[in-house]
PDB file of N, CA and C in Angstrom:
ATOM      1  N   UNK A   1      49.159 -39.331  41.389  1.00  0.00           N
ATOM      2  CA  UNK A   1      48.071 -39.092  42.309  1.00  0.00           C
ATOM      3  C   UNK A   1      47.427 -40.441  42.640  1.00  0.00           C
ATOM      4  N   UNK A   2      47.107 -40.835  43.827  1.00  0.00           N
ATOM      5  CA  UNK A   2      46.638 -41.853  44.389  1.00  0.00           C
ATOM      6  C   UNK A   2      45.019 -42.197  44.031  1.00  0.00           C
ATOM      7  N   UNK A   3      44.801 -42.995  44.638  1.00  0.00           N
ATOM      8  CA  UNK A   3      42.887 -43.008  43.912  1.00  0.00           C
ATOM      9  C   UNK A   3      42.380 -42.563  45.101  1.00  0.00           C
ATOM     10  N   UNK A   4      42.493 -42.807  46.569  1.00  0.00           N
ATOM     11  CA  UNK A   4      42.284 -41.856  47.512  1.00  0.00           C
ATOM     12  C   UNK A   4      42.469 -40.255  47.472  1.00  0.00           C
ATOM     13  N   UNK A   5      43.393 -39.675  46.752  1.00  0.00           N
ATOM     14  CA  UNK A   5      43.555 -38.513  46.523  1.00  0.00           C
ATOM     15  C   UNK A   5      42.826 -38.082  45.343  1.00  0.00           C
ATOM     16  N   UNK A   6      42.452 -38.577  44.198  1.00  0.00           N
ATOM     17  CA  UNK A   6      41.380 -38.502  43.235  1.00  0.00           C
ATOM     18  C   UNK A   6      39.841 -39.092  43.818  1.00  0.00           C
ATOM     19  N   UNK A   7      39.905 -39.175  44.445  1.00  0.00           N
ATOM     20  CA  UNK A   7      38.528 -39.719  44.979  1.00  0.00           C
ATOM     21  C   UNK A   7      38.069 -38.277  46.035  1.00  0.00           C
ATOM     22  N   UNK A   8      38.762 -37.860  46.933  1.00  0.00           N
ATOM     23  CA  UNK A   8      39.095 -36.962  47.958  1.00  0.00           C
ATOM     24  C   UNK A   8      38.546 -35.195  47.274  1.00  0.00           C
ATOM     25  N   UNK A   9      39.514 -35.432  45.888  1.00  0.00           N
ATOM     26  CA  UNK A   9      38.978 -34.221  45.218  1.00  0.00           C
ATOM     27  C   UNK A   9      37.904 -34.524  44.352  1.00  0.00           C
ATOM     28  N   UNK A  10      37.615 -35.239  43.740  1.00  0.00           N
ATOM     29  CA  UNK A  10      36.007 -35.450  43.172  1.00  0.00           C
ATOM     30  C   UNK A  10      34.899 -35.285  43.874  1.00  0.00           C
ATOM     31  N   UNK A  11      35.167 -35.358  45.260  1.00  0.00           N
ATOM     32  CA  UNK A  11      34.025 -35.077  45.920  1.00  0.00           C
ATOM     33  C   UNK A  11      34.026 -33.555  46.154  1.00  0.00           C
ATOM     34  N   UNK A  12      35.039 -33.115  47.168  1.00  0.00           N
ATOM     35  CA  UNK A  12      35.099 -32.040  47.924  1.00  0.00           C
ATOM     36  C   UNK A  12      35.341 -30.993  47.171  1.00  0.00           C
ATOM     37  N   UNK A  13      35.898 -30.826  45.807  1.00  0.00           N
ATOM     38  CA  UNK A  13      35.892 -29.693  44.750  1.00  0.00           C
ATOM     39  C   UNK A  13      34.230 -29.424  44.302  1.00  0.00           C
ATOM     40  N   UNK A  14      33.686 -29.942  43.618  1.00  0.00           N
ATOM     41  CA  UNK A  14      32.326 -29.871  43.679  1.00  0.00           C
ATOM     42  C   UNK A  14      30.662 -29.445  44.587  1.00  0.00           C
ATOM     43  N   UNK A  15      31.314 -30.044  45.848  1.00  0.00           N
ATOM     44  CA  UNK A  15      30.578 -29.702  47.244  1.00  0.00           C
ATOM     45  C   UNK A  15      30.989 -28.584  47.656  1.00  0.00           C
ATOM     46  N   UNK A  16      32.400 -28.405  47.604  1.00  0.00           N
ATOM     47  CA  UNK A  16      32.729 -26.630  48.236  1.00  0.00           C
ATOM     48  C   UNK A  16      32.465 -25.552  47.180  1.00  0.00           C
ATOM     49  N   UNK A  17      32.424 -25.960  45.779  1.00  0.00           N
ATOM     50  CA  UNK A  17      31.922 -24.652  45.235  1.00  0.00           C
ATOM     51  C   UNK A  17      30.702 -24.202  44.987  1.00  0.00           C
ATOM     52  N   UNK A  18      29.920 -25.595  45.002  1.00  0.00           N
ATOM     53  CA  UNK A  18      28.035 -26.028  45.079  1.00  0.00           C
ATOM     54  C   UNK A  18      27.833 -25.163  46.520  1.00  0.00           C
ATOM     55  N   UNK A  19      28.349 -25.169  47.897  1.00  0.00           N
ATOM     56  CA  UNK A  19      28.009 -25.047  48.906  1.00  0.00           C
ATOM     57  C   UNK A  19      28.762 -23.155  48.921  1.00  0.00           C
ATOM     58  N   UNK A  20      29.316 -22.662  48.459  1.00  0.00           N
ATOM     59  CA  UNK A  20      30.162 -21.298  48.237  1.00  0.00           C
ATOM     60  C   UNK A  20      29.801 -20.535  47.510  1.00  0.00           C
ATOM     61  N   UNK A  21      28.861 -21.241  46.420  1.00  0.00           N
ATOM     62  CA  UNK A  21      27.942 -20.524  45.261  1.00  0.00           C
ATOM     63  C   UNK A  21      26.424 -20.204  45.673  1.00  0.00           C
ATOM     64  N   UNK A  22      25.965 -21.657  46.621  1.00  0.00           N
ATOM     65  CA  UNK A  22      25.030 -21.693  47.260  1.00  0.00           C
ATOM     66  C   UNK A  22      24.771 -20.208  48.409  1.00  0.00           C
ATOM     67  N   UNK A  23      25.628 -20.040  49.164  1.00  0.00           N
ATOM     68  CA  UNK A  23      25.384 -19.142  50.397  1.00  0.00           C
ATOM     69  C   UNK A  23      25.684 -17.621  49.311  1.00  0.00           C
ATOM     70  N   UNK A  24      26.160 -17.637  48.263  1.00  0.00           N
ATOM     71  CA  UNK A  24      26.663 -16.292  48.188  1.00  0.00           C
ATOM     72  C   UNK A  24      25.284 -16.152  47.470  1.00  0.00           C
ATOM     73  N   UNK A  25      24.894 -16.640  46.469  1.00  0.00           N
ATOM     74  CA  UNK A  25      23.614 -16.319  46.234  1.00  0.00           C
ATOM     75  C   UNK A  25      22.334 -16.099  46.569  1.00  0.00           C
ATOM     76  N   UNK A  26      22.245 -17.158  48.205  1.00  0.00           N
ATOM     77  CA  UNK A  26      21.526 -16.616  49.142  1.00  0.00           C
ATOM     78  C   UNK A  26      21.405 -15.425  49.613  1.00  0.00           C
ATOM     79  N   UNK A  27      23.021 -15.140  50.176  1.00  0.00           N
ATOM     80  CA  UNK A  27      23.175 -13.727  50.844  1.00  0.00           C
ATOM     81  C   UNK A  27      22.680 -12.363  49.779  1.00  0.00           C
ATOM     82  N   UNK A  28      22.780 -12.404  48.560  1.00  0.00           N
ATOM     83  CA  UNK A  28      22.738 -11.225  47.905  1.00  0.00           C
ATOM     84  C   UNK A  28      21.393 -11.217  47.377  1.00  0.00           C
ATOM     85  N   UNK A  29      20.601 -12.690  47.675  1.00  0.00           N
ATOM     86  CA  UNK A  29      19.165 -12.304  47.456  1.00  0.00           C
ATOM     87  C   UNK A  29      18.440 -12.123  48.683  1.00  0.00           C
ATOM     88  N   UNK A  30      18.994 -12.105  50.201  1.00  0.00           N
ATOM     89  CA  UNK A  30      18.409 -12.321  51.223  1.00  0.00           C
ATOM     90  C   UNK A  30      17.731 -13.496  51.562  1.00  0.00           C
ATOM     91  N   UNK A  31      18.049 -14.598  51.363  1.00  0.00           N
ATOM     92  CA  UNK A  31      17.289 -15.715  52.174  1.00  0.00           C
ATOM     93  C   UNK A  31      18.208 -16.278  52.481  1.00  0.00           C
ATOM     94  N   UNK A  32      17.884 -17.161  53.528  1.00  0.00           N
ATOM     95  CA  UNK A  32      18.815 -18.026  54.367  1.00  0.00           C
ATOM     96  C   UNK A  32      18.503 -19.262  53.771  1.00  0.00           C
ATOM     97  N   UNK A  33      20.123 -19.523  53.922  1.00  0.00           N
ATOM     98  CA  UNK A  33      20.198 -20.716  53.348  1.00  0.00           C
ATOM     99  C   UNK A  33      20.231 -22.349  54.444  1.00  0.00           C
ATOM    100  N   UNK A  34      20.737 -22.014  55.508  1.00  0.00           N
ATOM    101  CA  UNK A  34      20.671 -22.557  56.615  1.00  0.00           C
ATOM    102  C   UNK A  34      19.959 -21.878  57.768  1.00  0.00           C
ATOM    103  N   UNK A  35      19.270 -22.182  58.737  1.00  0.00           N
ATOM    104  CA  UNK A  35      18.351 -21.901  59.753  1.00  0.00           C
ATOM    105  C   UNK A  35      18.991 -21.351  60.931  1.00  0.00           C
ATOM    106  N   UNK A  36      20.576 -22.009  60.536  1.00  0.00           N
ATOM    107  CA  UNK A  36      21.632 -21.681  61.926  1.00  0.00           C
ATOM    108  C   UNK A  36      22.338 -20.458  61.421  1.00  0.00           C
ATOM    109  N   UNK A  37      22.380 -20.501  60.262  1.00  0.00           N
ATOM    110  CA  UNK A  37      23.833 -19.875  59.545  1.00  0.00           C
ATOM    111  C   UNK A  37      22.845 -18.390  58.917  1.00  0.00           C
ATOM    112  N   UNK A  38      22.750 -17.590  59.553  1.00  0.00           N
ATOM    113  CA  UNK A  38      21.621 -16.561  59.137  1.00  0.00           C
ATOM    114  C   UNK A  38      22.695 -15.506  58.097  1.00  0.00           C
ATOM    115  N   UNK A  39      23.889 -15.508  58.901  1.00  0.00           N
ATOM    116  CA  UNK A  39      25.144 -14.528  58.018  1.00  0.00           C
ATOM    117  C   UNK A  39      25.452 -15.299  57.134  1.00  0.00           C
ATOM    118  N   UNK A  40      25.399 -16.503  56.510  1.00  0.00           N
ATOM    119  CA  UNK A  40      26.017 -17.311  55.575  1.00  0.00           C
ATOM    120  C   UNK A  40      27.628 -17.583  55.942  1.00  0.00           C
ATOM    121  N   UNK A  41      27.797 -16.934  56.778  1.00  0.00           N
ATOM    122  CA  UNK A  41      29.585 -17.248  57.362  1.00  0.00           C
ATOM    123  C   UNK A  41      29.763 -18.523  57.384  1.00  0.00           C
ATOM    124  N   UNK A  42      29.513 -19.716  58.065  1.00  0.00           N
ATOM    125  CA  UNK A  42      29.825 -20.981  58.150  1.00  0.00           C
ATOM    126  C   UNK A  42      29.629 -21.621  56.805  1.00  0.00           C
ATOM    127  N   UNK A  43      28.916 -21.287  55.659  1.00  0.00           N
ATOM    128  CA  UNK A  43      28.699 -22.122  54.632  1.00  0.00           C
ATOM    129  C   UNK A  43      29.556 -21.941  53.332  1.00  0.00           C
ATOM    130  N   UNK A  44      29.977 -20.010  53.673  1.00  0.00           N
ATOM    131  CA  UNK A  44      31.261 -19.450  53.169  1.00  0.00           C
ATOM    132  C   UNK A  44      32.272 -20.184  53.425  1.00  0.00           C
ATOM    133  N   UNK A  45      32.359 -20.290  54.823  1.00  0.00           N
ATOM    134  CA  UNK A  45      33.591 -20.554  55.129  1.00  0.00           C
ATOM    135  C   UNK A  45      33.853 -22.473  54.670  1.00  0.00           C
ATOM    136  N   UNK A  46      32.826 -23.073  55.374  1.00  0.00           N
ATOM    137  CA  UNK A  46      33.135 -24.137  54.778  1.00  0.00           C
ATOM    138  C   UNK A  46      32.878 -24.815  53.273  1.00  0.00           C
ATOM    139  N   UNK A  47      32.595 -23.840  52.277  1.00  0.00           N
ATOM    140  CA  UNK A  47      32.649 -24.132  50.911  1.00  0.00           C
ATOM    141  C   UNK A  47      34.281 -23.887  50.638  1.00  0.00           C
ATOM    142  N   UNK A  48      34.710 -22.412  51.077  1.00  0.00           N
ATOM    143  CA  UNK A  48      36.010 -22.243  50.955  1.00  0.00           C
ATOM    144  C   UNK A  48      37.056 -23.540  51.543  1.00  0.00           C
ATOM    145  N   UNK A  49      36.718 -24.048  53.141  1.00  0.00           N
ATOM    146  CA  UNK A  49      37.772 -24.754  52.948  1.00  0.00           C
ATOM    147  C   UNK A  49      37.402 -26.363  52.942  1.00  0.00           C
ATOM    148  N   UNK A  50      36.015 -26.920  51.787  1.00  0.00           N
ATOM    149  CA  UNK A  50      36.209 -27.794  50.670  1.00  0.00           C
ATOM    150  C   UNK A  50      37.181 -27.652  49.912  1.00  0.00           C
ATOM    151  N   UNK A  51      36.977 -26.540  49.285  1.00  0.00           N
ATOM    152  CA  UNK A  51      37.624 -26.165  47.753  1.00  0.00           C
ATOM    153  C   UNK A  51      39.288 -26.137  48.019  1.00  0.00           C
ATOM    154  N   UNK A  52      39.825 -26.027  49.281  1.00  0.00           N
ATOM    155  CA  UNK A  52      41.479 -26.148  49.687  1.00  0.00           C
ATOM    156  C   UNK A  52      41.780 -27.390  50.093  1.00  0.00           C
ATOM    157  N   UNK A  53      40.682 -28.168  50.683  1.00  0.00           N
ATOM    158  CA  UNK A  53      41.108 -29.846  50.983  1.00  0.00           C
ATOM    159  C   UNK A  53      41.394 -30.249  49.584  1.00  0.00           C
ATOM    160  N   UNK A  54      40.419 -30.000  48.479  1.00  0.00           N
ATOM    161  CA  UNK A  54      40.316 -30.574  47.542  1.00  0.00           C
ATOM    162  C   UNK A  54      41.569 -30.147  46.416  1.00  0.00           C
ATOM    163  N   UNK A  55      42.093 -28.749  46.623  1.00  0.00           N
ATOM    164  CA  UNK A  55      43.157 -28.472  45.544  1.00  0.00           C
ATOM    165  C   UNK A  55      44.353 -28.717  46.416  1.00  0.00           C
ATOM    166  N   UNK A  56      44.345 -28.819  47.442  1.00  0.00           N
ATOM    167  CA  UNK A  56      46.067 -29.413  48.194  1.00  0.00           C
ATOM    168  C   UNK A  56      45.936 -31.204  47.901  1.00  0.00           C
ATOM    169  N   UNK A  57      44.797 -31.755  47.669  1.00  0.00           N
ATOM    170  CA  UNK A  57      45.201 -33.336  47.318  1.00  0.00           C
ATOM    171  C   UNK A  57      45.535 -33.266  45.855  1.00  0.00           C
ATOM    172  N   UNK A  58      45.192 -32.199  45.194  1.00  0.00           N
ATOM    173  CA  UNK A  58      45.525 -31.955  43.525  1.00  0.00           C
ATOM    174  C   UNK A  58      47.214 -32.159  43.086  1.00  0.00           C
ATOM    175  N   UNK A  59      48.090 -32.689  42.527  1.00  0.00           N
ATOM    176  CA  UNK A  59      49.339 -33.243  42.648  1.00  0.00           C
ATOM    177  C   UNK A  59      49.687 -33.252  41.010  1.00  0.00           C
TER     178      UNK A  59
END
């Protein structure tokens, strides 16, 4: 594994499950977590695809 590719997932594994843990816990307590994102869809979605940038650089 490269240090670009360990660098790549140190970040983005952490941020997509911080940001995926973040909205789901919003949603099931009712508050918004973003001002735009009232369904939590975009913060779902882009925690989820952190967490796939970050396990396809995984080698």
């Amino acid at each position: 594994m490269s240090r670009a590719d360990k660098a790549v997932m140190a970040v983005t594994l952490p941020a997509g499950i911080a940001l995926f843990i973040a909205t789901e816990i919003a949603n099931f307590s009712g508050h918004e977590l973003f001002s735009w994102d009232p369904h939590h869809f975009f913060g779902q979605v882009g925690g989820m695809a952190l967490i796939v940038v970050a396990v396809t650089r995984w080698r």
